[in-house]
C-alpha atoms as a PDB file:
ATOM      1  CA  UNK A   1       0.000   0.000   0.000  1.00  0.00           C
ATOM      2  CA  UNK A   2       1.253   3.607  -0.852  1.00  0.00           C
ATOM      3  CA  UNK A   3       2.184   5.574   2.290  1.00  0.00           C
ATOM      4  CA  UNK A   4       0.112   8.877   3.061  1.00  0.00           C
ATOM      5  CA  UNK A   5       2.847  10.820   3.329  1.00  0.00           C
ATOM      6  CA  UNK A   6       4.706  10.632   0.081  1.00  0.00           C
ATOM      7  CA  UNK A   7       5.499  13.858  -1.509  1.00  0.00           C
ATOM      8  CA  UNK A   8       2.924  14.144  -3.538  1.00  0.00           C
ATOM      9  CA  UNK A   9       0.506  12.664  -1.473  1.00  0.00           C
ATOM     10  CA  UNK A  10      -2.969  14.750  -0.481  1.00  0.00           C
ATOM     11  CA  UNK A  11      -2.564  13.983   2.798  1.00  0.00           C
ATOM     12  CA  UNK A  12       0.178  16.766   3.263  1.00  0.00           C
ATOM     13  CA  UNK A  13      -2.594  19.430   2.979  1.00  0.00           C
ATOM     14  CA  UNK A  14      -4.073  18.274   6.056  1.00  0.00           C
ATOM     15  CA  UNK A  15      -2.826  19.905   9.744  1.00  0.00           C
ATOM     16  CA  UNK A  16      -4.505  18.758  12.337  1.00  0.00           C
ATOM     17  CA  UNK A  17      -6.958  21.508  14.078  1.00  0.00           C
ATOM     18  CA  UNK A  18      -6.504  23.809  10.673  1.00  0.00           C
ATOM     19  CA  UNK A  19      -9.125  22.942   8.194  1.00  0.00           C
ATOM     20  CA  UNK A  20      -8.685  23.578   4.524  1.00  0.00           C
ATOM     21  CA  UNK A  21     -10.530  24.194   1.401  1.00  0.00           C
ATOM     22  CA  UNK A  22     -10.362  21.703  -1.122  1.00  0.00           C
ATOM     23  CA  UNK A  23     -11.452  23.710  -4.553  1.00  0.00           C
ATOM     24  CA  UNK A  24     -12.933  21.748  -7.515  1.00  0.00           C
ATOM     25  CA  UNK A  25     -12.816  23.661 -11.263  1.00  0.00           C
ATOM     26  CA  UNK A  26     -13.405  21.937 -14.480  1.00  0.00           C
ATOM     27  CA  UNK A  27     -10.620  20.970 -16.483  1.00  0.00           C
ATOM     28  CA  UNK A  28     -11.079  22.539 -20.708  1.00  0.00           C
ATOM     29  CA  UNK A  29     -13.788  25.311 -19.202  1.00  0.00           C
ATOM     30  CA  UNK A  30     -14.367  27.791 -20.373  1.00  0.00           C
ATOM     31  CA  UNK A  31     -11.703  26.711 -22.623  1.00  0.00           C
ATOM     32  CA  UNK A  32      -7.517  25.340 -21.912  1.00  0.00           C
ATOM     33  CA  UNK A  33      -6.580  29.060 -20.925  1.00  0.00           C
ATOM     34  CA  UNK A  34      -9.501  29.758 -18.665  1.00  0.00           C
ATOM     35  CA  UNK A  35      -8.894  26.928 -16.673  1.00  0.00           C
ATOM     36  CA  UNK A  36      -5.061  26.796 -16.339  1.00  0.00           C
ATOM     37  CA  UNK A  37      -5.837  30.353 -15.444  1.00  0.00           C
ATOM     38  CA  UNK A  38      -8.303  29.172 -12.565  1.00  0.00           C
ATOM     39  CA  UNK A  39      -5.930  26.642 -11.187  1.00  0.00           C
ATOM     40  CA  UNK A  40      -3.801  29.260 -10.589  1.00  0.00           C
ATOM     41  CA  UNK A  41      -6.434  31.321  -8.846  1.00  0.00           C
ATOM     42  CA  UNK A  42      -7.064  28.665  -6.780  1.00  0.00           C
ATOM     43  CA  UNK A  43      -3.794  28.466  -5.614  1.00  0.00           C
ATOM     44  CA  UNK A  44      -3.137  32.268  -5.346  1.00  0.00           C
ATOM     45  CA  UNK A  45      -6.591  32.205  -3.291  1.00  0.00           C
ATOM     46  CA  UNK A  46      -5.010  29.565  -0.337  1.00  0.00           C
ATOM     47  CA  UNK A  47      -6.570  26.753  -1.821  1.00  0.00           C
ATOM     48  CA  UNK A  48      -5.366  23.823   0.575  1.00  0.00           C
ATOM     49  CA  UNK A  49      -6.217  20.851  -2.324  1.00  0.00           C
ATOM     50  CA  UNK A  50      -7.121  21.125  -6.014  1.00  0.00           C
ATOM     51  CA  UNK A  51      -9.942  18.816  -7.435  1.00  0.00           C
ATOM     52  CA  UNK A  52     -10.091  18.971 -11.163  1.00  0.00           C
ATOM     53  CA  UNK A  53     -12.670  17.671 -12.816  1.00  0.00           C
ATOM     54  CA  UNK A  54     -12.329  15.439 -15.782  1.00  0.00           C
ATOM     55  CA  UNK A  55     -15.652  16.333 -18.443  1.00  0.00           C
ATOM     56  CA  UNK A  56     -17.610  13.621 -18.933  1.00  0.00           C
ATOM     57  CA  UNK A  57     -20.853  13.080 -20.851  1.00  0.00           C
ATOM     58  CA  UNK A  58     -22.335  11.101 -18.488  1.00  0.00           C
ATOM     59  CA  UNK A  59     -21.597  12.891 -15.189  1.00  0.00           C
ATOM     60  CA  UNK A  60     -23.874  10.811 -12.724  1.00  0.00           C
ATOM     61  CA  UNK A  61     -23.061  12.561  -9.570  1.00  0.00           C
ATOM     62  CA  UNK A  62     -23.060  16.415 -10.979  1.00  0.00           C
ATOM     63  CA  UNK A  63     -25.462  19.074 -10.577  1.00  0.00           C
ATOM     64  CA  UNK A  64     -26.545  21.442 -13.525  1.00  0.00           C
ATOM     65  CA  UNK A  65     -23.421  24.278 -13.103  1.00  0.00           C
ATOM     66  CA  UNK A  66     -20.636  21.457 -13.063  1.00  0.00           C
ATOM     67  CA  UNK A  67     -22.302  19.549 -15.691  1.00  0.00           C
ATOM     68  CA  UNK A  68     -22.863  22.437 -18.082  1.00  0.00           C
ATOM     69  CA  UNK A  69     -19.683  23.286 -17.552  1.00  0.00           C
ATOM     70  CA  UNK A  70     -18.222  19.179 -18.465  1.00  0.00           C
ATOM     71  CA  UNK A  71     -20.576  19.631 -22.226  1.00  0.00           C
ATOM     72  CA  UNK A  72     -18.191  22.896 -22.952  1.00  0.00           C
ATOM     73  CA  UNK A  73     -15.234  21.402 -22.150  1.00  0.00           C
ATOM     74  CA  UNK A  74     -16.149  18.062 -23.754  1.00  0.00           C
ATOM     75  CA  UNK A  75     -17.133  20.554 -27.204  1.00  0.00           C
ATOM     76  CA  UNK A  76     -13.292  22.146 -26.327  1.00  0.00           C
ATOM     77  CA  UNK A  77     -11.767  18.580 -26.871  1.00  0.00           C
ATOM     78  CA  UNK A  78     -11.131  17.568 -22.934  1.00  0.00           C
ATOM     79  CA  UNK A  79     -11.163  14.476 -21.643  1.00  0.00           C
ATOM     80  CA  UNK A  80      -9.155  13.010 -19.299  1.00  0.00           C
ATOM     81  CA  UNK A  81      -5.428  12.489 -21.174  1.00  0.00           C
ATOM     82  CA  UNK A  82      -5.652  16.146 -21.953  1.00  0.00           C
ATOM     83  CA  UNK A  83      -7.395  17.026 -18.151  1.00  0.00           C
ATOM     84  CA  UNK A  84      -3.811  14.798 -17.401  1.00  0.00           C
ATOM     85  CA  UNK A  85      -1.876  17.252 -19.596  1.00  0.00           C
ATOM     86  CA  UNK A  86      -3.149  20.733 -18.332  1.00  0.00           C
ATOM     87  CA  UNK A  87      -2.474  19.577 -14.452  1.00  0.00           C
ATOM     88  CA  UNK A  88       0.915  18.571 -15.656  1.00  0.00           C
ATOM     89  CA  UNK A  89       1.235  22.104 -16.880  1.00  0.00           C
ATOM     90  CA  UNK A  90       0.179  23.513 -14.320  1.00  0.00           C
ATOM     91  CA  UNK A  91       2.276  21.985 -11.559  1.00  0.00           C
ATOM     92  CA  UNK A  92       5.350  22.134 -13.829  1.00  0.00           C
ATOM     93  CA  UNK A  93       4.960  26.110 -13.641  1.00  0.00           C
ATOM     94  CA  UNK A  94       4.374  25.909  -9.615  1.00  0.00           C
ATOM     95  CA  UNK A  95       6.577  24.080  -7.649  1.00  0.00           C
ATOM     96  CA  UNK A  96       4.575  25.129  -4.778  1.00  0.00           C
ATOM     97  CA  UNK A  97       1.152  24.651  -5.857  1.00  0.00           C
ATOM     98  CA  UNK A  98      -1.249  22.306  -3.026  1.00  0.00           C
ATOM     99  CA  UNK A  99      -1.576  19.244  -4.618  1.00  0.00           C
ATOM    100  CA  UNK A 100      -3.981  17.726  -7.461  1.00  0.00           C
ATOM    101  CA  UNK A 101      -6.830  15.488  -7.443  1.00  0.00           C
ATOM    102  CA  UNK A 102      -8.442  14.744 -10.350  1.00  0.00           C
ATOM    103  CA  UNK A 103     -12.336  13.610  -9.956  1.00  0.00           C
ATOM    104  CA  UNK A 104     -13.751  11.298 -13.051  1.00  0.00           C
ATOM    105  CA  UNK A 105     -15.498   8.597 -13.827  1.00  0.00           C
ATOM    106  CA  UNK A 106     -14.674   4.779 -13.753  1.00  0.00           C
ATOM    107  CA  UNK A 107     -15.476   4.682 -17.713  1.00  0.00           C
ATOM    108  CA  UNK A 108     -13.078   6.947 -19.118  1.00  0.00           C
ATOM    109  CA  UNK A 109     -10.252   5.222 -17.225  1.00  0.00           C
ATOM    110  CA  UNK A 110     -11.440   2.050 -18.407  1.00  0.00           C
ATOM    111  CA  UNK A 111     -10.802   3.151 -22.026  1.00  0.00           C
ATOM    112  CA  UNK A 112      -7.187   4.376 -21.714  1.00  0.00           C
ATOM    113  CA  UNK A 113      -6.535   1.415 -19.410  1.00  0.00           C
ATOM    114  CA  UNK A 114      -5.993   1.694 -15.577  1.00  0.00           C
ATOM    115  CA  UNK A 115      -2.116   1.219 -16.195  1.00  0.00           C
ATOM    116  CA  UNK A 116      -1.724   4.372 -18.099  1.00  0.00           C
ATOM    117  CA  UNK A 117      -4.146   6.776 -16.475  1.00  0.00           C
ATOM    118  CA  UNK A 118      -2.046   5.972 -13.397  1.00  0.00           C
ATOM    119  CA  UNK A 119       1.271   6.057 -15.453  1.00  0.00           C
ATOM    120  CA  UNK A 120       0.380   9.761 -16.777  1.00  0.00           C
ATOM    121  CA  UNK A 121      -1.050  11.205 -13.721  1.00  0.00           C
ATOM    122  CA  UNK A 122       1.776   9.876 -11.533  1.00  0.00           C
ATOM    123  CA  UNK A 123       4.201  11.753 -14.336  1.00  0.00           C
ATOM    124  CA  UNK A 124       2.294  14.483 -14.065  1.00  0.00           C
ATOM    125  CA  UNK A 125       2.723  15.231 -10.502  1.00  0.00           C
ATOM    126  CA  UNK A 126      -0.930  14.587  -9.746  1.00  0.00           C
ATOM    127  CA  UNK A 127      -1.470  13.323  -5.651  1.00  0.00           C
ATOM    128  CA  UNK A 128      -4.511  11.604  -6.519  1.00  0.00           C
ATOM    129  CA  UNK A 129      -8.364  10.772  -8.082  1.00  0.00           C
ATOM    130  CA  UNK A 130     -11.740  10.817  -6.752  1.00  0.00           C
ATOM    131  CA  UNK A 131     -14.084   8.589  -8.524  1.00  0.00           C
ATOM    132  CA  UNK A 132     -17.532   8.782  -7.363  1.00  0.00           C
ATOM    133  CA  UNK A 133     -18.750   5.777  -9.349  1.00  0.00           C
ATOM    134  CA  UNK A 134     -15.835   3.374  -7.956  1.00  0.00           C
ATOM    135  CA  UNK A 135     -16.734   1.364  -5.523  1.00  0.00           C
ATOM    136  CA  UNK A 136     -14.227   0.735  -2.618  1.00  0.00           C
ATOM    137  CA  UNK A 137     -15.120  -3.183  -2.397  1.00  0.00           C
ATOM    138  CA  UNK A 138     -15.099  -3.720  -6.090  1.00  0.00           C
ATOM    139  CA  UNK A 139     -13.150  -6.059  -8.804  1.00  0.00           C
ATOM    140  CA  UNK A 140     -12.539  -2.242 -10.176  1.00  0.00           C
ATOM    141  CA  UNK A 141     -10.938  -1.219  -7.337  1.00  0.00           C
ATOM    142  CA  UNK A 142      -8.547  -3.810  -6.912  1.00  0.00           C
ATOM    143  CA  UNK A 143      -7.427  -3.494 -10.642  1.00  0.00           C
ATOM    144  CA  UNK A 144      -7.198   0.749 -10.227  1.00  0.00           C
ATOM    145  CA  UNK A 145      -5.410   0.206  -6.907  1.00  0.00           C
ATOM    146  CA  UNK A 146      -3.056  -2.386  -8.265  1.00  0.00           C
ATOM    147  CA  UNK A 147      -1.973   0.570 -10.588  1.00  0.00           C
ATOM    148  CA  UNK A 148      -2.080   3.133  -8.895  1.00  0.00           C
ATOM    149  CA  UNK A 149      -0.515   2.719  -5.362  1.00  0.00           C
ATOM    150  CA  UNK A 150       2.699   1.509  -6.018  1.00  0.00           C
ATOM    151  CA  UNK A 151       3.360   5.191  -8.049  1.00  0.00           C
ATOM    152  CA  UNK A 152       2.451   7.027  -4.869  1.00  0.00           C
ATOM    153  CA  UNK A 153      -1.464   7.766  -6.274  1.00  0.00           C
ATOM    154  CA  UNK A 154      -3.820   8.358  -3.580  1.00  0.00           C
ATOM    155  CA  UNK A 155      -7.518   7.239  -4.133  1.00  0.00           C
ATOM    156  CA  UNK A 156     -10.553   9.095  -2.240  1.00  0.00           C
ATOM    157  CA  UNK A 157     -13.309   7.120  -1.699  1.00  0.00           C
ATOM    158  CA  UNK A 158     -16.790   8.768  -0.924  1.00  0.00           C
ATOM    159  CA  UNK A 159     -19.044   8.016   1.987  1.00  0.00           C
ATOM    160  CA  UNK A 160     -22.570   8.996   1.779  1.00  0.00           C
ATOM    161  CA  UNK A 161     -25.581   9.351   4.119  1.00  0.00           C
ATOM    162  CA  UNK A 162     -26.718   6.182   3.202  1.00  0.00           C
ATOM    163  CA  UNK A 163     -23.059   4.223   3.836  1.00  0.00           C
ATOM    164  CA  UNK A 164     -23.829   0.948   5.485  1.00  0.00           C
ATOM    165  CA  UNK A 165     -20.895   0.987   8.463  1.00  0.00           C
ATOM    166  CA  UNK A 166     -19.422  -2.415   6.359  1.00  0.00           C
ATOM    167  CA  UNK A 167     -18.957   0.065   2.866  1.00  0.00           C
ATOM    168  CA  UNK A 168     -17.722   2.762   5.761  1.00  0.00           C
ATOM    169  CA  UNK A 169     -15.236   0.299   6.957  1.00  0.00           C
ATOM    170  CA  UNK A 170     -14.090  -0.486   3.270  1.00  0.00           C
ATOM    171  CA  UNK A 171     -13.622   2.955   2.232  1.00  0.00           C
ATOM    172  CA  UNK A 172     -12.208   4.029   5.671  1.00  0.00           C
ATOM    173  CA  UNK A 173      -9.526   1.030   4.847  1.00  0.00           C
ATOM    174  CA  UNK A 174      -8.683   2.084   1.113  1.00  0.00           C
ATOM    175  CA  UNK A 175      -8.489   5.392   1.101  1.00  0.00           C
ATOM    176  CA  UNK A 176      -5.589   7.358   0.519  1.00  0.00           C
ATOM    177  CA  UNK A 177      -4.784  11.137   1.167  1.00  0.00           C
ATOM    178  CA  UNK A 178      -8.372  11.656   3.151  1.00  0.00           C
ATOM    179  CA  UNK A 179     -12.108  10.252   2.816  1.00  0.00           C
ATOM    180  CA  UNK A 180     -14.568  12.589   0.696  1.00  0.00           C
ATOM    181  CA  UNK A 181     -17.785  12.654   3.002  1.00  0.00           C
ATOM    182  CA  UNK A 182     -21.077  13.623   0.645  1.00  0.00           C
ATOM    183  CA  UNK A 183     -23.190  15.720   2.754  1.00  0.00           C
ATOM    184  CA  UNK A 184     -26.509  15.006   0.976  1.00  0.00           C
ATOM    185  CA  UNK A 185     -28.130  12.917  -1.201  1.00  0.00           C
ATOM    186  CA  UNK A 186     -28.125  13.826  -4.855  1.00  0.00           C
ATOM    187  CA  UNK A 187     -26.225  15.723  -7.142  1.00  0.00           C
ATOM    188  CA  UNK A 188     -23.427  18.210  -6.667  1.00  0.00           C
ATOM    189  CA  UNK A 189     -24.689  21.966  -6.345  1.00  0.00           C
ATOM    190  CA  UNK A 190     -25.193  24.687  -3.716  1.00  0.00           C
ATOM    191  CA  UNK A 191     -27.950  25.052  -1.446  1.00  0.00           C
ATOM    192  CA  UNK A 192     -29.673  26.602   1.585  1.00  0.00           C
ATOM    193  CA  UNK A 193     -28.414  25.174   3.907  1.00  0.00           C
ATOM    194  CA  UNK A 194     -25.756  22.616   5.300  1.00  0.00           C
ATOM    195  CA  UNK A 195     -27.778  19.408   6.093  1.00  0.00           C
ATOM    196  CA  UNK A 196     -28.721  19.025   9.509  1.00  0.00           C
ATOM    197  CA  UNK A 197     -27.490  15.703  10.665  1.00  0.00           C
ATOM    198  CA  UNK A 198     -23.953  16.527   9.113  1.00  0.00           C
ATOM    199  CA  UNK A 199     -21.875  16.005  12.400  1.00  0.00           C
ATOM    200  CA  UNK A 200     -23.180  12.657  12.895  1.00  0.00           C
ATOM    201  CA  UNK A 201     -22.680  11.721   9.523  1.00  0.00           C
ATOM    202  CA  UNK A 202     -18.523  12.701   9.646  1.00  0.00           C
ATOM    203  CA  UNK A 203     -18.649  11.247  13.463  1.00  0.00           C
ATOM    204  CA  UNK A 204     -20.075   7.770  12.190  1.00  0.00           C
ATOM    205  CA  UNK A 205     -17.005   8.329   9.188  1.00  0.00           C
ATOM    206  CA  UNK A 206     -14.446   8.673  11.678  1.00  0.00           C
ATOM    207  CA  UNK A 207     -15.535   5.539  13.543  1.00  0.00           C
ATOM    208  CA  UNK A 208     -13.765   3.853  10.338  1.00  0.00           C
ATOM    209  CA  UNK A 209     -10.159   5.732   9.306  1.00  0.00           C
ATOM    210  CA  UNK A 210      -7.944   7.868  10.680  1.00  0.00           C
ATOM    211  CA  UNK A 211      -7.566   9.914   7.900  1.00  0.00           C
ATOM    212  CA  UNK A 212      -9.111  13.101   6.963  1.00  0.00           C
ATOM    213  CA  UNK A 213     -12.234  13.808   6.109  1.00  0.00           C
ATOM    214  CA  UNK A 214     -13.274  17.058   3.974  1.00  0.00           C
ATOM    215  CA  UNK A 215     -17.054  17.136   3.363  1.00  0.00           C
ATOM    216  CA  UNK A 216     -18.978  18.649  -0.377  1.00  0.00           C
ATOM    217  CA  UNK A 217     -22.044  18.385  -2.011  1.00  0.00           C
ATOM    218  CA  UNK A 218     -23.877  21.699  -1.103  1.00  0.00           C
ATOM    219  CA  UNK A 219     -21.678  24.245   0.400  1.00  0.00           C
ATOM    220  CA  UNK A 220     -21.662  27.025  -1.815  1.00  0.00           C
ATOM    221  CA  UNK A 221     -21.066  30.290   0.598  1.00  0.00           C
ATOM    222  CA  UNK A 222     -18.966  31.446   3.109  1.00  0.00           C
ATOM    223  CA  UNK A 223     -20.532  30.954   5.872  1.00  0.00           C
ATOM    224  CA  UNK A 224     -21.369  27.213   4.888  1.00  0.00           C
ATOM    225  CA  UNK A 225     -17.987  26.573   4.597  1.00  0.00           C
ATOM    226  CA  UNK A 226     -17.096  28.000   7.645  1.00  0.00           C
ATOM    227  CA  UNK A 227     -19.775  25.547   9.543  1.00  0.00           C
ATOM    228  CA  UNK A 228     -18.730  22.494   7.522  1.00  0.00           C
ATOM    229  CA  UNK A 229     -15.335  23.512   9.085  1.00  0.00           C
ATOM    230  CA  UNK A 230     -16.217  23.338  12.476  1.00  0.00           C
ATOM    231  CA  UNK A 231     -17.081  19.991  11.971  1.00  0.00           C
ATOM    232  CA  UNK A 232     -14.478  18.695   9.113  1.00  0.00           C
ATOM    233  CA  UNK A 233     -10.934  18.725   8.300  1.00  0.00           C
ATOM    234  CA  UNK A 234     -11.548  20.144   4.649  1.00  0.00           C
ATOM    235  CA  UNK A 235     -14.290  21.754   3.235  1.00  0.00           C
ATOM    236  CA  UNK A 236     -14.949  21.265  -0.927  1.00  0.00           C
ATOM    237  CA  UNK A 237     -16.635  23.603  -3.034  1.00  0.00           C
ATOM    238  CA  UNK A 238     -17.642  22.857  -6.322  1.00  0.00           C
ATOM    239  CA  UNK A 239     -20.638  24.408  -8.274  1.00  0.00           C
ATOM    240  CA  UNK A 240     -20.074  27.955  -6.617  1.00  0.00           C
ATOM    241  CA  UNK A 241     -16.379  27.868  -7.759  1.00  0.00           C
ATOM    242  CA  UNK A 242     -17.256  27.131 -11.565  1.00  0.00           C
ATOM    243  CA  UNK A 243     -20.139  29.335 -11.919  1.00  0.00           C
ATOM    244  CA  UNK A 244     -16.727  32.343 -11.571  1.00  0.00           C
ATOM    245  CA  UNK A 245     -14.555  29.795 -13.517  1.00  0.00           C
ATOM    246  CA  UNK A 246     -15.001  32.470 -16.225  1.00  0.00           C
ATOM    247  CA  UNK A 247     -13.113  35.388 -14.451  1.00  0.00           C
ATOM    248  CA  UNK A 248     -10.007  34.613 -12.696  1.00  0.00           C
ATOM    249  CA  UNK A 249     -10.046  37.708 -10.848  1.00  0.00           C
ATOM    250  CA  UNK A 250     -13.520  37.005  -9.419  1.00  0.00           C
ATOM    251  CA  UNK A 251     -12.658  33.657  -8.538  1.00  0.00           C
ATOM    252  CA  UNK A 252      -9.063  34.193  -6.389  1.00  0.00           C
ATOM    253  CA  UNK A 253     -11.390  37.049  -4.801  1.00  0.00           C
ATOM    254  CA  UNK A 254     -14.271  34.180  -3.803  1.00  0.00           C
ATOM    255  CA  UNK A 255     -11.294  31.445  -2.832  1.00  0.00           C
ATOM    256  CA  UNK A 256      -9.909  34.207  -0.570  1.00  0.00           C
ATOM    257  CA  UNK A 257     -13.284  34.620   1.244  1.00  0.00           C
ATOM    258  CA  UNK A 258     -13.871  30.476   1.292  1.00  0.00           C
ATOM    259  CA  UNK A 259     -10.255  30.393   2.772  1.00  0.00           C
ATOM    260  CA  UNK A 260     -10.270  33.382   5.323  1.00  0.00           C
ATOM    261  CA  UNK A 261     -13.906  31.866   6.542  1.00  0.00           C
ATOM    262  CA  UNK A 262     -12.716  27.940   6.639  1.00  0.00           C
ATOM    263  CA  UNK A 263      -9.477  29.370   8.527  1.00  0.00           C
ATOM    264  CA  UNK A 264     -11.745  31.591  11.299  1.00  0.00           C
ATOM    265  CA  UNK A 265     -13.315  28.048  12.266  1.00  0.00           C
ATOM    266  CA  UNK A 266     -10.282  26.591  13.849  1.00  0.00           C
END
């Protein structure tokens, strides 16, 4: 098994007691420039983990502002060798950018072949995937994590409201770098308000791994994130992040706010 504290691991973002915001843009949107430019916002903005997402025309688990988002960068040519390519870019230019997760699906990795998805991404300095589809008990899983661990990939398996505590005790035991909590059920997207029951959910989570946990689906403000952090050791933010994809300037200004707020929780 691949340690969680190899250099490129995702784990390294993670201080005890100081919670951090993991930021998810869309890899090829609006097009190649726009989002190299928003990785770089994100990390100008304090960003304490990058999730990139892969486009895919079949995006199961997002909601309407990451999806839209996937269909233009799909139309741009972006899938996930050349979502590979632009994080290699982008960590090439900063030595000290946080480190890269890229979130896709289990198909697209199945057609380049779970040898060289892990081959690429581990040559392009990426820490790590999130694969919502994936289960952590699965033939699939064994294959990806045959490929991928011995490079130093982490893998982030997702708990859900709905985890049994055997699939909790799966994921706790195969993830890599920290566990992705979901905080509803459904798709990705912002809402009112952060679900209720929330601190149960990540205290039945930690019953299972020792890693950390960050907890998305739904947090779209700063005060959300600053509640999730009270409760979590990272906070993601997805939909609210891509709707300023479009203006880089807009976007470091929003990270700084997520960032300043997930801090003041500590």
């Amino acid at each position: 098994m691949a340690s969680t504290d190899t250099p490129r691991g995702l784990a390294r973002a993670f201080v005890p007691g100081r919670p951090v915001l993991v930021a998810y843009v869309m890899a090829g949107y609006p097009d190649r420039e726009g989002s190299l430019a928003a990785l770089e916002a994100l990390a100008r903005g304090g960003a304490g983990v990058i999730e990139l997402g892969v486009p895919y025309a079949d995006p199961v688990a997002d909601g309407p502002v990451i999806a839209e988002a996937g269909k233009v960068a799909l139309a741009n040519g972006f899938g996930l060798a050349e979502s590979i390519a632009l994080a290699a870019e982008f960590l090439a230019a900063h030595a000290d950018a946080p480190p890269v997760a890229l979130m896709t699906y289990l198909n697209p990795m199945m057609r380049l072949g779970f040898e060289r998805v892990a081959a690429l991404a581990a040559g392009a300095g990426v820490s790590g995937f999130i694969i919502p589809d994936l289960p952590p008990d699965s033939p699939f899983a064994d294959r990806w994590l045959a490929a991928s661990e011995s490079l130093g990939l982490d893998t982030v398996f997702l708990a859900a409201p709905t985890s049994t505590p055997q699939r909790l005790a799966a994921l706790g035991a195969r993830s890599r770098g920290f566990v992705y909590v979901v905080s509803s059920l459904g798709v990705t997207g912002e809402r009112a308000e952060v679900a209720a029951d929330l601190a149960a959910l990540v205290a039945r989570v930690r019953e299972h791994t020792q890693l950390p946990i960050a907890v998305g689906f739904g947090v779209g403000t700063p005060e959300q994130a600053a509640a999730v952090a009270r409760i979590a050791d990272g906070v993601v933010v997805g939909s609210a992040i891509v709707r300023r994809q479009t203006d880089a300037e807009a976007l470091e200004v929003f990270v700084c706010e997520l960032v300043s707020a997930v801090k003041s929780s500590a």
